[in-house]
N, C-alpha and C. Protein backbone atom coordinates (compact mmCIF):
# COMPACT_ATOMS: atom_id res chain seq x y z
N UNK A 1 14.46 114.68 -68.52
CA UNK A 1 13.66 113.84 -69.35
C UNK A 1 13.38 114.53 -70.68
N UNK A 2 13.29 115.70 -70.43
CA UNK A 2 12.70 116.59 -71.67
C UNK A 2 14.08 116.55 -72.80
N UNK A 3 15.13 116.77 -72.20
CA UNK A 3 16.38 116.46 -73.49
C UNK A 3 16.68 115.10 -73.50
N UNK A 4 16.09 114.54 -73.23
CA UNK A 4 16.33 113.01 -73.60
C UNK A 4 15.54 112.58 -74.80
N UNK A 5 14.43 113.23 -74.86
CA UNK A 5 13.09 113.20 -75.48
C UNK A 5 13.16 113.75 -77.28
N UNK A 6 13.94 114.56 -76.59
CA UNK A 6 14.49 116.05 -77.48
C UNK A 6 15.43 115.36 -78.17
N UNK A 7 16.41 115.06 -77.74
CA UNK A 7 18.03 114.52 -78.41
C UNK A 7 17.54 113.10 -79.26
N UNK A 8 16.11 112.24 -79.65
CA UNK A 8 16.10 111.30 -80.04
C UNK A 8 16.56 109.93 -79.36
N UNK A 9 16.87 108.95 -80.46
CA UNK A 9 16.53 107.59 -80.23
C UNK A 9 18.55 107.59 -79.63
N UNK A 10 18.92 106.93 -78.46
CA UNK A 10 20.32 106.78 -78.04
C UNK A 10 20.44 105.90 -77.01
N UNK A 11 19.43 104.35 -77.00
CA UNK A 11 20.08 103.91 -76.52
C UNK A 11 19.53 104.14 -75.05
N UNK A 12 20.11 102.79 -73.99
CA UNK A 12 19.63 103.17 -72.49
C UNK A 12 20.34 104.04 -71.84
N UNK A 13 19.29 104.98 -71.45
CA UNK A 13 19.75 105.92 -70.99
C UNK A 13 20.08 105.81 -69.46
N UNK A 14 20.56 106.64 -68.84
CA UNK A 14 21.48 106.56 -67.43
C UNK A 14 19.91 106.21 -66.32
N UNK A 15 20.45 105.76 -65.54
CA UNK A 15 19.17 105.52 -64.39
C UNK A 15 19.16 106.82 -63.44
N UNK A 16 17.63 107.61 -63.46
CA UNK A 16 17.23 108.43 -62.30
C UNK A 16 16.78 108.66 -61.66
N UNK A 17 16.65 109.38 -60.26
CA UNK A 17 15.37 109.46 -59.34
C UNK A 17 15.08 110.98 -58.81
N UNK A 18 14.03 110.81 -57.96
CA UNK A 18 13.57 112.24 -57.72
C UNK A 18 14.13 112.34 -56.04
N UNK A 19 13.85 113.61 -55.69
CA UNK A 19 14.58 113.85 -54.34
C UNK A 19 13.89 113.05 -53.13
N UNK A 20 12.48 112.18 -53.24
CA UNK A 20 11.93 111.27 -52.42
C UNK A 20 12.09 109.83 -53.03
N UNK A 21 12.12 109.26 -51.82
CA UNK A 21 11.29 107.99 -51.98
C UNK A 21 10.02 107.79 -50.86
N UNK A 22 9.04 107.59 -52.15
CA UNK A 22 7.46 107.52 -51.74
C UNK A 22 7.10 105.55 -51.79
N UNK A 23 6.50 105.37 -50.95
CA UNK A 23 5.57 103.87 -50.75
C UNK A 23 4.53 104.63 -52.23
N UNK A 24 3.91 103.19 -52.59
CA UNK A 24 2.47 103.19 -53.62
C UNK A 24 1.64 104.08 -52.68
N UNK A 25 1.35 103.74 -51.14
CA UNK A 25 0.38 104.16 -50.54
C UNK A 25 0.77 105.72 -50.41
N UNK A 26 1.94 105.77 -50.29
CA UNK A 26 2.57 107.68 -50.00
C UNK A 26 1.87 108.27 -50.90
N UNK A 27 2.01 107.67 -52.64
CA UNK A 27 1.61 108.27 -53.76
C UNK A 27 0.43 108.84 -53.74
N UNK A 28 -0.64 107.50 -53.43
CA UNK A 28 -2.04 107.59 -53.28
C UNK A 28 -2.61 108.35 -52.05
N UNK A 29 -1.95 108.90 -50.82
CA UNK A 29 -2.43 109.53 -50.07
C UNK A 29 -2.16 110.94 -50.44
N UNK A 30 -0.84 111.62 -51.05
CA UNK A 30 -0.59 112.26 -51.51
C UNK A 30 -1.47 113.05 -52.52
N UNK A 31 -2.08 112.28 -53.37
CA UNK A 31 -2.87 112.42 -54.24
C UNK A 31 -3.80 113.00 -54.06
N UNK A 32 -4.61 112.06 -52.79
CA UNK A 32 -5.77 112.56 -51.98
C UNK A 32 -5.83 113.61 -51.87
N UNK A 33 -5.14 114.17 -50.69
CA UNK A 33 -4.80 115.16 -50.29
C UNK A 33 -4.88 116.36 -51.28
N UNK A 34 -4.10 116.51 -52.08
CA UNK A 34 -3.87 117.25 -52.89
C UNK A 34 -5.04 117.70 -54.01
N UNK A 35 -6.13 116.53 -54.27
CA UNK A 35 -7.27 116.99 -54.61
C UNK A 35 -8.53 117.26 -53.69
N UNK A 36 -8.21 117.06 -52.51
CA UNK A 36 -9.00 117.00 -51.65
C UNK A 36 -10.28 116.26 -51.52
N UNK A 37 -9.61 114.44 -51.80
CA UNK A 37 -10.39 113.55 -51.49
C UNK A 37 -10.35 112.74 -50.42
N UNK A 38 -11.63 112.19 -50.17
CA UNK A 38 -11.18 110.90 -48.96
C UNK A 38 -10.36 109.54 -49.93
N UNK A 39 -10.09 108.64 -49.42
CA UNK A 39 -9.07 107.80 -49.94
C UNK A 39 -9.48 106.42 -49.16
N UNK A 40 -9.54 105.34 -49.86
CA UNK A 40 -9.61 104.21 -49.21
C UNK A 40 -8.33 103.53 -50.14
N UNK A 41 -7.63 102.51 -49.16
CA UNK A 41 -6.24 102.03 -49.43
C UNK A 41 -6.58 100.48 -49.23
N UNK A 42 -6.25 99.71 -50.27
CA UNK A 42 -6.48 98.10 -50.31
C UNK A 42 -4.98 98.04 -50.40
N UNK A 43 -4.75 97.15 -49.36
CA UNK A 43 -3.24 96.63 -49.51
C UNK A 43 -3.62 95.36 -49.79
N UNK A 44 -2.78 95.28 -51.20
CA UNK A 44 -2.74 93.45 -51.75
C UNK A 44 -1.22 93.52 -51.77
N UNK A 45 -0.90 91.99 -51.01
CA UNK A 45 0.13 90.95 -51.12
C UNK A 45 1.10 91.51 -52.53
N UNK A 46 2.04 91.59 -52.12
CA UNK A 46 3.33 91.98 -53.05
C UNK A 46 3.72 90.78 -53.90
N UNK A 47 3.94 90.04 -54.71
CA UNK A 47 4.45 88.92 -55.18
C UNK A 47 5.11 88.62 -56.19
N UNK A 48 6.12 87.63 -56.50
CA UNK A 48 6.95 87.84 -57.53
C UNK A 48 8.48 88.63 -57.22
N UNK A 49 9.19 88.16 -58.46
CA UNK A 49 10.75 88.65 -58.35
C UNK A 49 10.47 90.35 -58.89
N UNK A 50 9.26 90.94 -59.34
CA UNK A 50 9.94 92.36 -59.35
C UNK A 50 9.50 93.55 -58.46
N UNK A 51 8.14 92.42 -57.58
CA UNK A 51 7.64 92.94 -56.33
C UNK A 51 8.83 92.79 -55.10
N UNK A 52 9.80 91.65 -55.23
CA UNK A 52 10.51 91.41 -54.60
C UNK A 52 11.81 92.73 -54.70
N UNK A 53 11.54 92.98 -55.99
CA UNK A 53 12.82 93.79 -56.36
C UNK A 53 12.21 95.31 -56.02
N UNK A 54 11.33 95.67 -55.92
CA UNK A 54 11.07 97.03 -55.20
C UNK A 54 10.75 96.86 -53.55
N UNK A 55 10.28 95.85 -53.14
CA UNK A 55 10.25 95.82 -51.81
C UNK A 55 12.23 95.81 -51.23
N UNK A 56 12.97 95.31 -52.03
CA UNK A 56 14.37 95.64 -51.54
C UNK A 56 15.16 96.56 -51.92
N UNK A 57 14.34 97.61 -52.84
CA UNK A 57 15.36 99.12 -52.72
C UNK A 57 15.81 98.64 -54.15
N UNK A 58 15.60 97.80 -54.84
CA UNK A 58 16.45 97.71 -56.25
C UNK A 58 16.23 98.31 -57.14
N UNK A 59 15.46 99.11 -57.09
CA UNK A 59 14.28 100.16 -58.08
C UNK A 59 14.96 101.49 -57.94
N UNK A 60 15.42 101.85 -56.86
CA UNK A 60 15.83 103.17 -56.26
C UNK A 60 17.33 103.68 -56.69
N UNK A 61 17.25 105.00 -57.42
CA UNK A 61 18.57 104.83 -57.95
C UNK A 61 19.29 106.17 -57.08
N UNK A 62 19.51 106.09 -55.64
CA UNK A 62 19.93 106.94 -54.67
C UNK A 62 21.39 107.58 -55.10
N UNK A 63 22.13 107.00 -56.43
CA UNK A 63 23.09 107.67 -56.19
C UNK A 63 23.13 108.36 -57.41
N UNK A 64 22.03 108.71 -58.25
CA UNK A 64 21.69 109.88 -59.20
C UNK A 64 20.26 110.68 -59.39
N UNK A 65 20.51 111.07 -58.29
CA UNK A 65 19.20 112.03 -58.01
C UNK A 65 19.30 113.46 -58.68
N UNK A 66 17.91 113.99 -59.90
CA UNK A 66 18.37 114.45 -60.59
C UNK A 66 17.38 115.41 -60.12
N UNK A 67 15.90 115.05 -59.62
CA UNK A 67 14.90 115.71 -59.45
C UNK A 67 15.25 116.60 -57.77
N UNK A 68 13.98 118.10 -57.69
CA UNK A 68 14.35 118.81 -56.67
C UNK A 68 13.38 119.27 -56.39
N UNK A 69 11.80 119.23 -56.92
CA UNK A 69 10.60 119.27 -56.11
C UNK A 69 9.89 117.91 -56.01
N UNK A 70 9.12 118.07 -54.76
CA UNK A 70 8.86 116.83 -54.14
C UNK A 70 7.55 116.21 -55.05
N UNK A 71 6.89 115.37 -54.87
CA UNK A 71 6.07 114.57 -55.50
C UNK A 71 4.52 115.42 -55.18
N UNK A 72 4.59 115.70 -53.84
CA UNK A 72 3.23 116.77 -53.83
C UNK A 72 3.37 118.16 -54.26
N UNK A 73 5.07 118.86 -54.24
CA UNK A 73 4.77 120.07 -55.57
C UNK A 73 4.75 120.25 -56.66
N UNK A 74 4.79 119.05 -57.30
CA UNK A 74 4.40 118.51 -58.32
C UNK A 74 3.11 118.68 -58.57
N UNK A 75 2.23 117.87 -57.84
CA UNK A 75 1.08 117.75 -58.20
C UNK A 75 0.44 118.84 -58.30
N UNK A 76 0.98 119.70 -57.07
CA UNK A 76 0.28 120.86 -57.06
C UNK A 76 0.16 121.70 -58.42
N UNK A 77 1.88 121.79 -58.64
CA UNK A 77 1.76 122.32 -60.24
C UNK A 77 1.16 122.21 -61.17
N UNK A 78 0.06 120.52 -61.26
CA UNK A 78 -0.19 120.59 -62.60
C UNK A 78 -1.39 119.94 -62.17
N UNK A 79 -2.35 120.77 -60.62
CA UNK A 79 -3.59 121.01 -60.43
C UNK A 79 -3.85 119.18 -59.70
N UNK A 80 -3.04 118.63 -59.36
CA UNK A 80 -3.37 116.91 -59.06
C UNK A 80 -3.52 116.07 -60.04
């Protein structure tokens, strides 16, 4: 991301992902955790064609995975 940032204005750039795939709720428990809070989770109704389009994997770009620490050593890194 950082030489993408770096190299200027070029246009859409290639699609990427990190070495997980996390649910919203993974994120948010994750989170928790990691600052060491309790967590309450409201699940609301998904709706629409782009709720539709992440509930079927269309979001997920599995065949250019660029990232190699996970979403909680992440956080850790930069304190939650």
């Amino acid at each position: 991301m950082v030489e993408l940032a770096e190299a200027g204005p070029s246009g859409r750039a290639a699609d990427m992902g990190g070495p997980q795939i996390l649910t919203m709720r993974d994120v948010a428990e994750l989170r928790a955790k990691v600052l060491g809070r309790r967590l309450w989770v409201l699940e609301l109704p998904r709706i629409g064609r782009a709720a539709r389009g992440f509930r079927d994997g269309f979001h997920l770009c599995l065949d250019h995975v660029v990232g190699q620490i996970t979403y909680e050593e992440y956080l850790r890194s930069v304190g939650g």
